[in-house]
N, C-alpha and C. Protein backbone atom coordinates (compact mmCIF):
# COMPACT_ATOMS: atom_id res chain seq x y z
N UNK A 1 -64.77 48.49 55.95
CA UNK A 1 -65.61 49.67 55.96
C UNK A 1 -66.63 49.56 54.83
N UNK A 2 -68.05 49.75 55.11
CA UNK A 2 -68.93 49.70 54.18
C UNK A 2 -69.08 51.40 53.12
N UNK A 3 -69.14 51.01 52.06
CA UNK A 3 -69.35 52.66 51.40
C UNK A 3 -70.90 52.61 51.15
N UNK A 4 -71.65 53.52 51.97
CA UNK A 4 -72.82 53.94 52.08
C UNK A 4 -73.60 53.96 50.87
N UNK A 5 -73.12 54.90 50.32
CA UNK A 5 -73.13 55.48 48.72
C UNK A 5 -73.77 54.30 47.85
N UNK A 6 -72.68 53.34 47.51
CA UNK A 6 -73.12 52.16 46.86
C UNK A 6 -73.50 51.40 47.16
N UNK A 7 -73.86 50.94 48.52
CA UNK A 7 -74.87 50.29 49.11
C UNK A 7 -76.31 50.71 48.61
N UNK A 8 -76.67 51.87 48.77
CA UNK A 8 -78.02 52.90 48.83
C UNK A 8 -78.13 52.87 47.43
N UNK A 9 -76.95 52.46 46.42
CA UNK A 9 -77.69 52.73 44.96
C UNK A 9 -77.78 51.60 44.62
N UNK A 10 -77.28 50.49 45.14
CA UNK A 10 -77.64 49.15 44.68
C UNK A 10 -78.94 48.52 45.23
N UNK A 11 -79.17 48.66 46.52
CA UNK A 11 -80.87 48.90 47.41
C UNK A 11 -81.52 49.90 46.21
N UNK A 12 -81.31 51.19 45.79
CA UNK A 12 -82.51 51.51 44.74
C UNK A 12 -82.74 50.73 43.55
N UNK A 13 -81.18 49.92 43.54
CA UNK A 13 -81.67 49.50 41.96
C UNK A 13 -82.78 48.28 42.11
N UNK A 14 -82.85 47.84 43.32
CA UNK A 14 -83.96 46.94 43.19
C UNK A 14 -84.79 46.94 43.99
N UNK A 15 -85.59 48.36 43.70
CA UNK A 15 -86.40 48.84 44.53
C UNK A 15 -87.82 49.08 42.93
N UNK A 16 -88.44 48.13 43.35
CA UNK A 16 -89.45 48.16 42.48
C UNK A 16 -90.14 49.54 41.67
N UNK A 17 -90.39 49.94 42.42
CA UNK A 17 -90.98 51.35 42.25
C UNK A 17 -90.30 52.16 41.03
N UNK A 18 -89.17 51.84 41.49
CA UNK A 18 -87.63 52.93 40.56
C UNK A 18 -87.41 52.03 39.42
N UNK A 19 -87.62 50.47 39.78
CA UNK A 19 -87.31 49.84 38.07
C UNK A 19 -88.68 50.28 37.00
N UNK A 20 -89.72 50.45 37.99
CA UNK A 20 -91.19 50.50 37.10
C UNK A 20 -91.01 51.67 35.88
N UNK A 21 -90.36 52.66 36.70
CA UNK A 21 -90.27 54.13 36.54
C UNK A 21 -89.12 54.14 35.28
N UNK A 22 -88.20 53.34 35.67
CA UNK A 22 -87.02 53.23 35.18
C UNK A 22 -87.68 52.81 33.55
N UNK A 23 -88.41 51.82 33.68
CA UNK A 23 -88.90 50.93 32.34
C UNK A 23 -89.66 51.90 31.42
N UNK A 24 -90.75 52.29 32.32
CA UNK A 24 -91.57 53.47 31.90
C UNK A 24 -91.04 54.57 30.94
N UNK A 25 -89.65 55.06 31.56
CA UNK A 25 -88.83 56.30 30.68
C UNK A 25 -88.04 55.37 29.74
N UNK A 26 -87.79 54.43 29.48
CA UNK A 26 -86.76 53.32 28.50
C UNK A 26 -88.15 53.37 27.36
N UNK A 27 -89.58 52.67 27.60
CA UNK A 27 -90.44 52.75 26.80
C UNK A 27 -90.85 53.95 25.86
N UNK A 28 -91.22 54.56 26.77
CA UNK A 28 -91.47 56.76 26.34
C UNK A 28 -90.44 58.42 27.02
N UNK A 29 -89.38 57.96 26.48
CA UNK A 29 -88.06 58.56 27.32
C UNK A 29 -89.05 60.49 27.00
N UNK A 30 -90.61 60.41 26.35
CA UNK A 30 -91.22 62.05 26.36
C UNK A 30 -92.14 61.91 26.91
N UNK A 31 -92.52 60.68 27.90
CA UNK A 31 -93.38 60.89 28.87
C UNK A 31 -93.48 61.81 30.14
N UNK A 32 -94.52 62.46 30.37
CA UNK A 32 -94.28 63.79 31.48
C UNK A 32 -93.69 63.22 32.80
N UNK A 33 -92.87 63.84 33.30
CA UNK A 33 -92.21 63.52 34.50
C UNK A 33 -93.30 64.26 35.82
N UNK A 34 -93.64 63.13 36.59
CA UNK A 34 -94.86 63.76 37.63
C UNK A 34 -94.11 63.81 39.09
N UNK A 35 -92.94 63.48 39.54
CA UNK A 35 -91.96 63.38 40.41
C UNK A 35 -90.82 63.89 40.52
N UNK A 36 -89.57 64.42 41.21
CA UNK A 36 -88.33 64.74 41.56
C UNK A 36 -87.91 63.47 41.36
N UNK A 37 -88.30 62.11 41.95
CA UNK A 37 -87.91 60.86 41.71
C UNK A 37 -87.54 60.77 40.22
N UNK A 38 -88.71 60.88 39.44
CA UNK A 38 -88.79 60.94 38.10
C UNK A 38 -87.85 61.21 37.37
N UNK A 39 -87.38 62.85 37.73
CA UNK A 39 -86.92 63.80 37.09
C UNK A 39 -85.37 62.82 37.53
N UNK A 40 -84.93 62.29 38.59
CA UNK A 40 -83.90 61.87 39.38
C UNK A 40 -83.33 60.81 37.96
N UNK A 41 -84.40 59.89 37.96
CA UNK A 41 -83.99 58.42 37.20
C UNK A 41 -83.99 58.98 35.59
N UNK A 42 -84.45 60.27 35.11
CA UNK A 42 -84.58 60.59 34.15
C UNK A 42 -83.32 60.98 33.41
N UNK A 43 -82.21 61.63 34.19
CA UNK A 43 -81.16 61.69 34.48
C UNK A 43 -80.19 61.28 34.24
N UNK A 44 -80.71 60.06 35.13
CA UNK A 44 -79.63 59.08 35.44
C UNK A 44 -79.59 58.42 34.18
N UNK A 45 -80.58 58.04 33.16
CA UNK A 45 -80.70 57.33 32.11
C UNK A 45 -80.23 58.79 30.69
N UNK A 46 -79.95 59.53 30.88
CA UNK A 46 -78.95 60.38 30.12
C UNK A 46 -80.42 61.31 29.85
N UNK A 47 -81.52 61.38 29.96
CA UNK A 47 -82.09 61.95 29.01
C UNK A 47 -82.40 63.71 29.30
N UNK A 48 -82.52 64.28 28.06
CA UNK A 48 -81.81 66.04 27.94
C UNK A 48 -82.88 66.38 27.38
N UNK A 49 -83.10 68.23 27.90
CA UNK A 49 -84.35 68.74 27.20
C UNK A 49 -83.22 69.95 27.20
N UNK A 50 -82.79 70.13 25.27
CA UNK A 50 -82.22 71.57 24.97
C UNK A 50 -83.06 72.77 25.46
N UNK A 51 -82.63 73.37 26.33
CA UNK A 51 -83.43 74.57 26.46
C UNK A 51 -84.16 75.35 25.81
N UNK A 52 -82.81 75.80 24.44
CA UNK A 52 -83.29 76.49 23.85
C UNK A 52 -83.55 76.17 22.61
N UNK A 53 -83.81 75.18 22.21
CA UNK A 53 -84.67 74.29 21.31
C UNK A 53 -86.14 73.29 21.75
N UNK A 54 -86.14 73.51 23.01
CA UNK A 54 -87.55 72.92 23.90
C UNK A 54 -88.72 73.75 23.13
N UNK A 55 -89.85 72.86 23.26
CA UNK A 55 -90.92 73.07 22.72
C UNK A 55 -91.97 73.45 24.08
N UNK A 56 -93.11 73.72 23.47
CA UNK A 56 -93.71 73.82 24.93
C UNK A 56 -94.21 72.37 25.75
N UNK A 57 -94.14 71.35 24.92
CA UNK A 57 -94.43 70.07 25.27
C UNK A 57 -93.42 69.59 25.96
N UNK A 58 -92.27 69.71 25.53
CA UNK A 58 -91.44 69.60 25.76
C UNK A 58 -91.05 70.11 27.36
N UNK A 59 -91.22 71.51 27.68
CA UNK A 59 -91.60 72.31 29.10
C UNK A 59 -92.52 71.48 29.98
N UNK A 60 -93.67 70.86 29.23
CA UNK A 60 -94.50 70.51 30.18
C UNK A 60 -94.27 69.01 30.89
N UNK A 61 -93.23 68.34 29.97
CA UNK A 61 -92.89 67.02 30.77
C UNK A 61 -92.09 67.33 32.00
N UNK A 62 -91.86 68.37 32.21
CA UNK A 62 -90.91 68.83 33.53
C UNK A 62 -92.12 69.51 34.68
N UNK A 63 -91.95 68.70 36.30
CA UNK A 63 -92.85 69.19 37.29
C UNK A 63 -93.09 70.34 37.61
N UNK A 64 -93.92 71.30 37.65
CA UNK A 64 -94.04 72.24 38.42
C UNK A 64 -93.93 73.29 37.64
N UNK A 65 -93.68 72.90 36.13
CA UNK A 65 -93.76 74.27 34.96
C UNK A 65 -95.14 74.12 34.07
N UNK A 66 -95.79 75.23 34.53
CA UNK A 66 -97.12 75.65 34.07
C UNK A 66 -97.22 75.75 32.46
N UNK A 67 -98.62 75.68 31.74
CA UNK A 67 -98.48 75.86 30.38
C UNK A 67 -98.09 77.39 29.85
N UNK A 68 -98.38 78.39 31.13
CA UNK A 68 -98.38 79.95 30.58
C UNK A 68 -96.71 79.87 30.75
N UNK A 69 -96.14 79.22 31.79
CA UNK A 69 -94.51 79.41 31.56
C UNK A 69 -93.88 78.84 30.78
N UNK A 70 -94.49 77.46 30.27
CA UNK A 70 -94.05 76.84 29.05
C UNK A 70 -94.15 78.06 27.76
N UNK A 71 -95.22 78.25 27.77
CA UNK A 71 -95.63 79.07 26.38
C UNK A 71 -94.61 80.41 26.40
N UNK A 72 -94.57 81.03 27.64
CA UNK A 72 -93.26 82.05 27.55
C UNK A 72 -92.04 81.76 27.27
N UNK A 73 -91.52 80.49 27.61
CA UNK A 73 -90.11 80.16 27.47
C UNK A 73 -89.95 80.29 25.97
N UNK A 74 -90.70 79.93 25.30
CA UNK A 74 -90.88 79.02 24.36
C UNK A 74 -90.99 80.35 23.16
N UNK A 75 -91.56 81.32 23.69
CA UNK A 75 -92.11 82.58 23.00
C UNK A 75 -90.74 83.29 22.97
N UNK A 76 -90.07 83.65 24.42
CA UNK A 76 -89.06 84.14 24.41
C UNK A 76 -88.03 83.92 23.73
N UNK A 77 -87.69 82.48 23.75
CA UNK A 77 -86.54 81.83 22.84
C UNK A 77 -86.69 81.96 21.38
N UNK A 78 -88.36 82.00 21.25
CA UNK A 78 -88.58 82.63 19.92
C UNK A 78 -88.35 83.35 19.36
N UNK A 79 -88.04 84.75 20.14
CA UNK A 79 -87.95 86.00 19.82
C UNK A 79 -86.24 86.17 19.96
N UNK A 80 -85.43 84.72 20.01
CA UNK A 80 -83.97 85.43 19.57
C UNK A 80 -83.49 85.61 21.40
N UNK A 81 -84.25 85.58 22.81
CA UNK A 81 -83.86 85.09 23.81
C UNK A 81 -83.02 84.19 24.20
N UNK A 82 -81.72 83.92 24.69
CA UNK A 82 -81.23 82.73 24.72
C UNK A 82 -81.21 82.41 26.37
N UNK A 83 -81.44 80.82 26.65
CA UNK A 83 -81.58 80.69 27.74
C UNK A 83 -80.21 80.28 28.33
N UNK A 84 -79.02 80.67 29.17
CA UNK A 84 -78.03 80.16 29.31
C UNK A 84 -77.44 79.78 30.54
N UNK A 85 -78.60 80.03 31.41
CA UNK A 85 -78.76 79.34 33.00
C UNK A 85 -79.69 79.08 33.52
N UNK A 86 -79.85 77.86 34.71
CA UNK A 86 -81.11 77.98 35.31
C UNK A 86 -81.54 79.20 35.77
N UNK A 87 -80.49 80.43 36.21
CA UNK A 87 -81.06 81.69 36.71
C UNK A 87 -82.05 82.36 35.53
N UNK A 88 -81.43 82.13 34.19
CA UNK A 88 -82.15 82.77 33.34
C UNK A 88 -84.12 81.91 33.29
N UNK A 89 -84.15 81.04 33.40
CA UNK A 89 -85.29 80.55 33.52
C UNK A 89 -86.43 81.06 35.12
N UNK A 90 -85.20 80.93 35.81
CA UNK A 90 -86.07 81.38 37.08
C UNK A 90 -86.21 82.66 36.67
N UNK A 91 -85.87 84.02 36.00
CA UNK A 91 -86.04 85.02 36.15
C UNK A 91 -87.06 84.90 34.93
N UNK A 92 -87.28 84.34 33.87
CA UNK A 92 -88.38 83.94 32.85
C UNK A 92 -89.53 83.57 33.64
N UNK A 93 -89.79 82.76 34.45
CA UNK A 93 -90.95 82.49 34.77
C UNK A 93 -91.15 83.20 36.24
N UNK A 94 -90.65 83.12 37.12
CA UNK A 94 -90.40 84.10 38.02
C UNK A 94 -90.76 82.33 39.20
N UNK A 95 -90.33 81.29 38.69
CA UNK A 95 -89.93 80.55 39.54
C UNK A 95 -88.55 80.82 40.43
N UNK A 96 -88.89 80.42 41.86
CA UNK A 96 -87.67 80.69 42.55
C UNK A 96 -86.42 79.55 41.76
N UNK A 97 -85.56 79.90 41.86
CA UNK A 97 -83.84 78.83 40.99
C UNK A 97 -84.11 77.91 42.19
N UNK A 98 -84.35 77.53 43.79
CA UNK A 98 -84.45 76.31 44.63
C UNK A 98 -85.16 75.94 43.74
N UNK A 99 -86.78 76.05 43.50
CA UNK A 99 -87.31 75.08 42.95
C UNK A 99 -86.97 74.28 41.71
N UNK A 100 -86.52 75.24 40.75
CA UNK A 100 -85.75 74.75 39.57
C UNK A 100 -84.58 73.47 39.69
N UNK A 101 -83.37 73.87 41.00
CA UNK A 101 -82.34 73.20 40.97
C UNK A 101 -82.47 71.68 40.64
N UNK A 102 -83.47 71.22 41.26
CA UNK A 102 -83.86 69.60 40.93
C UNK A 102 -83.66 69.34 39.14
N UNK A 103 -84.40 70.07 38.62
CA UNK A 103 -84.37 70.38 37.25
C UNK A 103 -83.50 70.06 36.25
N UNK A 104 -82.28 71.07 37.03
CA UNK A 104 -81.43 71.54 36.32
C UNK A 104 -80.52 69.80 36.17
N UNK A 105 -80.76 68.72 36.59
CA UNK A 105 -79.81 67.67 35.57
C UNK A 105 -80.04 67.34 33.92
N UNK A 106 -81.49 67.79 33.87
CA UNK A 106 -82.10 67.28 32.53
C UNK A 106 -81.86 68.24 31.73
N UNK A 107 -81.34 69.72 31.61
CA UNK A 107 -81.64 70.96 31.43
C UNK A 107 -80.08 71.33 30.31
N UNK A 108 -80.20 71.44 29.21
CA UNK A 108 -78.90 71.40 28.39
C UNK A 108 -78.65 72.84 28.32
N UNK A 109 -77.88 73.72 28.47
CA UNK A 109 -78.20 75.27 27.84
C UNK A 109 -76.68 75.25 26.68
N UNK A 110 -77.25 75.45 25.54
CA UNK A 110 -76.74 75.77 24.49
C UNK A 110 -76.51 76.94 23.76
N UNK A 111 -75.58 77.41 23.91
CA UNK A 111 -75.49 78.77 22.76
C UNK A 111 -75.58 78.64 21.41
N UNK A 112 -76.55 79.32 20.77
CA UNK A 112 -76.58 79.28 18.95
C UNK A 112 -76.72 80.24 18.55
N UNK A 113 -75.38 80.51 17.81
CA UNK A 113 -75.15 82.13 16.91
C UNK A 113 -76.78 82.77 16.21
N UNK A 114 -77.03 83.53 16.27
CA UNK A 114 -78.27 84.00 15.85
C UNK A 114 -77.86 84.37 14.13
N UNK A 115 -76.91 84.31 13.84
CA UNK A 115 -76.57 84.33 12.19
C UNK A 115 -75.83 83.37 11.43
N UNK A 116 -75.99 82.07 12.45
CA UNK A 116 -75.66 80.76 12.01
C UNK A 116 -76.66 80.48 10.65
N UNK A 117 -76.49 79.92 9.58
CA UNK A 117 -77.01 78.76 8.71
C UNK A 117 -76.93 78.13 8.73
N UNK A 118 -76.36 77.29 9.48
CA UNK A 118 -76.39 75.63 10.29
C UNK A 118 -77.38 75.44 10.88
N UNK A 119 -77.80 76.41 11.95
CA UNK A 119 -79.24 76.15 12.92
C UNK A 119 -79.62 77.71 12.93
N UNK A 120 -80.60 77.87 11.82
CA UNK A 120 -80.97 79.35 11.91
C UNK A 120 -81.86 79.76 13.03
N UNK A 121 -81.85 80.84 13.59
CA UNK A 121 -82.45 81.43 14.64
C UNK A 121 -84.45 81.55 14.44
N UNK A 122 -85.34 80.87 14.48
CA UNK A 122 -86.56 80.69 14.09
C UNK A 122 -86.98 81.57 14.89
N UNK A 123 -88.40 82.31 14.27
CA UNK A 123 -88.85 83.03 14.13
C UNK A 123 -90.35 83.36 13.99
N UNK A 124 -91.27 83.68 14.99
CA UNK A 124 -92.66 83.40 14.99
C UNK A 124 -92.90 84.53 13.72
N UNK A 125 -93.64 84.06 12.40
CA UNK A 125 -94.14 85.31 11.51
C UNK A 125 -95.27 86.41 11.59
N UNK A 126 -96.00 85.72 12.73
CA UNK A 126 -97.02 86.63 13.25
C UNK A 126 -96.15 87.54 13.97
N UNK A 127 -95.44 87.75 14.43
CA UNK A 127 -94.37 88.54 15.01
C UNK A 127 -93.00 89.25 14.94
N UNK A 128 -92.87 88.51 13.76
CA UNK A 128 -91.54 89.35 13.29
C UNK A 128 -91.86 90.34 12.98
N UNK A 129 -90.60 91.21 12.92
CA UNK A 129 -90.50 92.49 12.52
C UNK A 129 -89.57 92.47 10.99
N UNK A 130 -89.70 93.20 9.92
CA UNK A 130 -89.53 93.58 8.20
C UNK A 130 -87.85 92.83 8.68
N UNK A 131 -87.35 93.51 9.82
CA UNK A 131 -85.65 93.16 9.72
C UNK A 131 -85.13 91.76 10.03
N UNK A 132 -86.13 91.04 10.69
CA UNK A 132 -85.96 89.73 11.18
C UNK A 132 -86.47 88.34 10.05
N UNK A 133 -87.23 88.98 9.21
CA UNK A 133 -87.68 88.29 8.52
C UNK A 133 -86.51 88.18 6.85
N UNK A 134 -86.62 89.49 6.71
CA UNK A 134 -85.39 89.89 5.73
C UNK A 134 -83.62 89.05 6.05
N UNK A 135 -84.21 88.61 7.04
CA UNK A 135 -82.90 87.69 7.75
C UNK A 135 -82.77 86.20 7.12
N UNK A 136 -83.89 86.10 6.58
CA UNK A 136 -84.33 84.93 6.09
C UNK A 136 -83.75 84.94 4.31
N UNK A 137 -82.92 83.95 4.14
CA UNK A 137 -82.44 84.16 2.92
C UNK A 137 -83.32 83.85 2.18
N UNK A 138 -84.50 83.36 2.59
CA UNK A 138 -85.42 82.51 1.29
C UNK A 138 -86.22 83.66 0.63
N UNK A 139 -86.43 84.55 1.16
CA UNK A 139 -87.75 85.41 1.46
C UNK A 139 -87.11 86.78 0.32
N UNK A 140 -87.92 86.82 -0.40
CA UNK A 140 -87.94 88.70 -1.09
C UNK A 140 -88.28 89.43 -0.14
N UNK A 141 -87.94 90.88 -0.87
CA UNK A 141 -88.40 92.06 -0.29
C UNK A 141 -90.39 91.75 -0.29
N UNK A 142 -90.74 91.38 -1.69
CA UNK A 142 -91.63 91.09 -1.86
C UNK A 142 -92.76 90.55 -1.34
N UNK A 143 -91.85 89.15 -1.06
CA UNK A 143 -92.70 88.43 0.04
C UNK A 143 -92.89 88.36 1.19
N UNK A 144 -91.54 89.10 2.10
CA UNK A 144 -91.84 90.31 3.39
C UNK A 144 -93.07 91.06 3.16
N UNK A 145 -93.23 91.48 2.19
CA UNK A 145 -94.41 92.70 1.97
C UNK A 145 -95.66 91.89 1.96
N UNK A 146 -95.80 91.24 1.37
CA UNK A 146 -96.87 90.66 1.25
C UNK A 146 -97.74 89.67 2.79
N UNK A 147 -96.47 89.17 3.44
CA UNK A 147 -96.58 88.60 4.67
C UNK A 147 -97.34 89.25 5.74
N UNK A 148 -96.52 90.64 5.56
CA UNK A 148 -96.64 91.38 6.75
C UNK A 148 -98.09 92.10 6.76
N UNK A 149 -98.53 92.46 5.11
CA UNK A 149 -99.63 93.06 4.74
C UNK A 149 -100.81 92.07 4.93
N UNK A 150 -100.84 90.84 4.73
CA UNK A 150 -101.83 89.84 5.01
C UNK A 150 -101.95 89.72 6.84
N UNK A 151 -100.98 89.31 7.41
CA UNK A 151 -101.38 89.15 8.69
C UNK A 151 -102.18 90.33 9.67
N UNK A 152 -101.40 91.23 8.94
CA UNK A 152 -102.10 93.03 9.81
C UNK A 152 -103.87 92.90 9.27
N UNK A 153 -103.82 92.44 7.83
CA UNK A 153 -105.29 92.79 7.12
C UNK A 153 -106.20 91.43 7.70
N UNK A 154 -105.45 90.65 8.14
CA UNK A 154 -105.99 89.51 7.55
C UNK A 154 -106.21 88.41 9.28
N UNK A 155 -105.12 89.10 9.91
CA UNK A 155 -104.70 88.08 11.48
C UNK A 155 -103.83 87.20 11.15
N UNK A 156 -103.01 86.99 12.00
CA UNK A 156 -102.19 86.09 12.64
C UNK A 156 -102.77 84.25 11.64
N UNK A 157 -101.53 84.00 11.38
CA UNK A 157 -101.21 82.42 11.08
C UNK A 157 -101.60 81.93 11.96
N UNK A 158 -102.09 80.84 11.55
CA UNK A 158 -102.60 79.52 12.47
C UNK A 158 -101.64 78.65 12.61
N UNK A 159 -100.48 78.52 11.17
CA UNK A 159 -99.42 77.55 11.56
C UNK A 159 -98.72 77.97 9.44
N UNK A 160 -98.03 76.65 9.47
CA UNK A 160 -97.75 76.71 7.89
C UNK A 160 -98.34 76.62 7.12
N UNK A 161 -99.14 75.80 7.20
CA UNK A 161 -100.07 75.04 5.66
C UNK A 161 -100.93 76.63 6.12
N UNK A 162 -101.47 77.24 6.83
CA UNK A 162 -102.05 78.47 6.66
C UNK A 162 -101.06 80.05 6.17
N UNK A 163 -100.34 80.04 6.24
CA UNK A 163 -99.07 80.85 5.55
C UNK A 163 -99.00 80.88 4.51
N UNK A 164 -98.97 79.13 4.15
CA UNK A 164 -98.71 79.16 2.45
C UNK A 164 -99.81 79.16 1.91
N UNK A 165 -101.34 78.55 1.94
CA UNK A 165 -102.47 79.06 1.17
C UNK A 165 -102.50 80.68 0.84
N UNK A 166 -102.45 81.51 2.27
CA UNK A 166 -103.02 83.01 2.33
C UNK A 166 -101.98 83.68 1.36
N UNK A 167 -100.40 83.07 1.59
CA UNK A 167 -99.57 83.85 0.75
C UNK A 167 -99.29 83.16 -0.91
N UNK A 168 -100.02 81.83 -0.86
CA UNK A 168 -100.15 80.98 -1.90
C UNK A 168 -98.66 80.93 -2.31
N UNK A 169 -97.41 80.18 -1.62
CA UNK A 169 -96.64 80.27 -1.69
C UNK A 169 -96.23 78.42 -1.96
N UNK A 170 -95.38 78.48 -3.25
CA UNK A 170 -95.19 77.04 -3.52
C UNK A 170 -94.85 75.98 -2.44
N UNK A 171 -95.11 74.47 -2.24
CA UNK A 171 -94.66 73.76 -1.69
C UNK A 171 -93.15 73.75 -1.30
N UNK A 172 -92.51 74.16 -2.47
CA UNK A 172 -91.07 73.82 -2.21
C UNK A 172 -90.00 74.75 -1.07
N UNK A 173 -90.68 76.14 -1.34
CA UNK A 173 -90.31 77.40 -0.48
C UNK A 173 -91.18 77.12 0.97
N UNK A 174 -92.33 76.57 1.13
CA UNK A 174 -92.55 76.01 2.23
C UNK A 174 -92.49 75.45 3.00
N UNK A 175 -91.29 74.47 2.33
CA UNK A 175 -91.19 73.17 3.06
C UNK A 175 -89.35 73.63 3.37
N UNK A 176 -89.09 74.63 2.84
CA UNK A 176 -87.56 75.17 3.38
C UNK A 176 -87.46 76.60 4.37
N UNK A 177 -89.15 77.06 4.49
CA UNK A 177 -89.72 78.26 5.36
C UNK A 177 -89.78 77.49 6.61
N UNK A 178 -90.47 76.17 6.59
CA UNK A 178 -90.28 75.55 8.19
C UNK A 178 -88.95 75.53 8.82
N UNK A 179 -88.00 75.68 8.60
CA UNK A 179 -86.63 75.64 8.88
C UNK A 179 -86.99 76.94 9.82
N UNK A 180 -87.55 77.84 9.54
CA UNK A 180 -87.35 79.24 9.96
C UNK A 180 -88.28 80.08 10.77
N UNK A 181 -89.31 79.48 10.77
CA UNK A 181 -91.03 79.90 11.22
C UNK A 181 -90.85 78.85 12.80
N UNK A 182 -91.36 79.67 13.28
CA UNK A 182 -91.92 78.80 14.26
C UNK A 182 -93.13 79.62 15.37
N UNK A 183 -94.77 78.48 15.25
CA UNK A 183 -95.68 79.32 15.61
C UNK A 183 -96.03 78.93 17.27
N UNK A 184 -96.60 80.25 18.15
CA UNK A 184 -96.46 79.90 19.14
C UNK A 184 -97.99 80.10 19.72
């Protein structure tokens, strides 16, 4: 009796097309995936996009997810959202879960305590609110105040190195604020 199965995966393995593809993701395992094929062999070669540590670049190597749904995922998870199923994504972007299912091999969903200090819960500063920021052990009352009073007077961060000029805040507290900031 022949087993189908391993017949059909030993015919793909030397099916040109799929080694090209295959080589391609071994070379740049963050190259954008433009296929289900893609997404298939992408897989198969172990490779994982944490949900809720995905970037929006990160969103966009996956088919059929737009930059405005990248930028929401990405916003949402920001805001302390956790993603913990493909349903939760289909109801985020308002993709149907069929289209997603292909997806879902590459797709890690991780739970992370939001009052962990191991992996603190990051935080866009153009957007926090006095209580989310105060969450931040690095940060005074002070420098809450001052944050919140510059961006209202002043607009929205462009990123870090613009944070720390406007709030003229040392290198060293800056470079332990990236842990915690994240701009979207």
């Amino acid at each position: 009796m022949v087993d189908w199965r391993s017949s059909a995966g030993k015919l793909q393995a030397l099916n040109p097309r799929h080694r090209a593809i295959r080589a391609r993701l071994l070379r740049d395992p963050y190259a954008r995936l433009q296929t289900l094929e893609e997404v298939a062999i992408a897989a198969s070669l172990g490779l994982k996009i944490d949900v809720n540590r995905a970037s929006i670049d990160d969103w966009l190597r996956l088919p059929g997810i737009s930059i405005h749904q990248a930028r929401s995922l990405v916003e949402l998870v920001g805001m302390g959202v956790q993603l913990l199923s493909i349903e939760d994504i289909a109801a985020a972007t308002s993709i149907p879960r069929a289209r997603l299912q292909p997806l879902e091999p590459l797709l890690s969903f991780y739970y992370y305590d939001p009052e962990s200090l191991v992996l603190p819960q990051r935080v866009n500063p153009n957007t926090a609110t006095p209580e989310q920021l105060a969450r931040i052990p690095l940060l005074d009352a002070v420098t809450i105040n001052d944050l919140i009073l510059d961006r209202t007077t002043c607009g929205a961060y462009r990123n870090l190195a613009d944070l720390q000029r406007r709030l003229n805040l040392s290198s060293t507290l800056t470079a332990q604020l990236m842990h915690y900031f994240q701009f979207n």
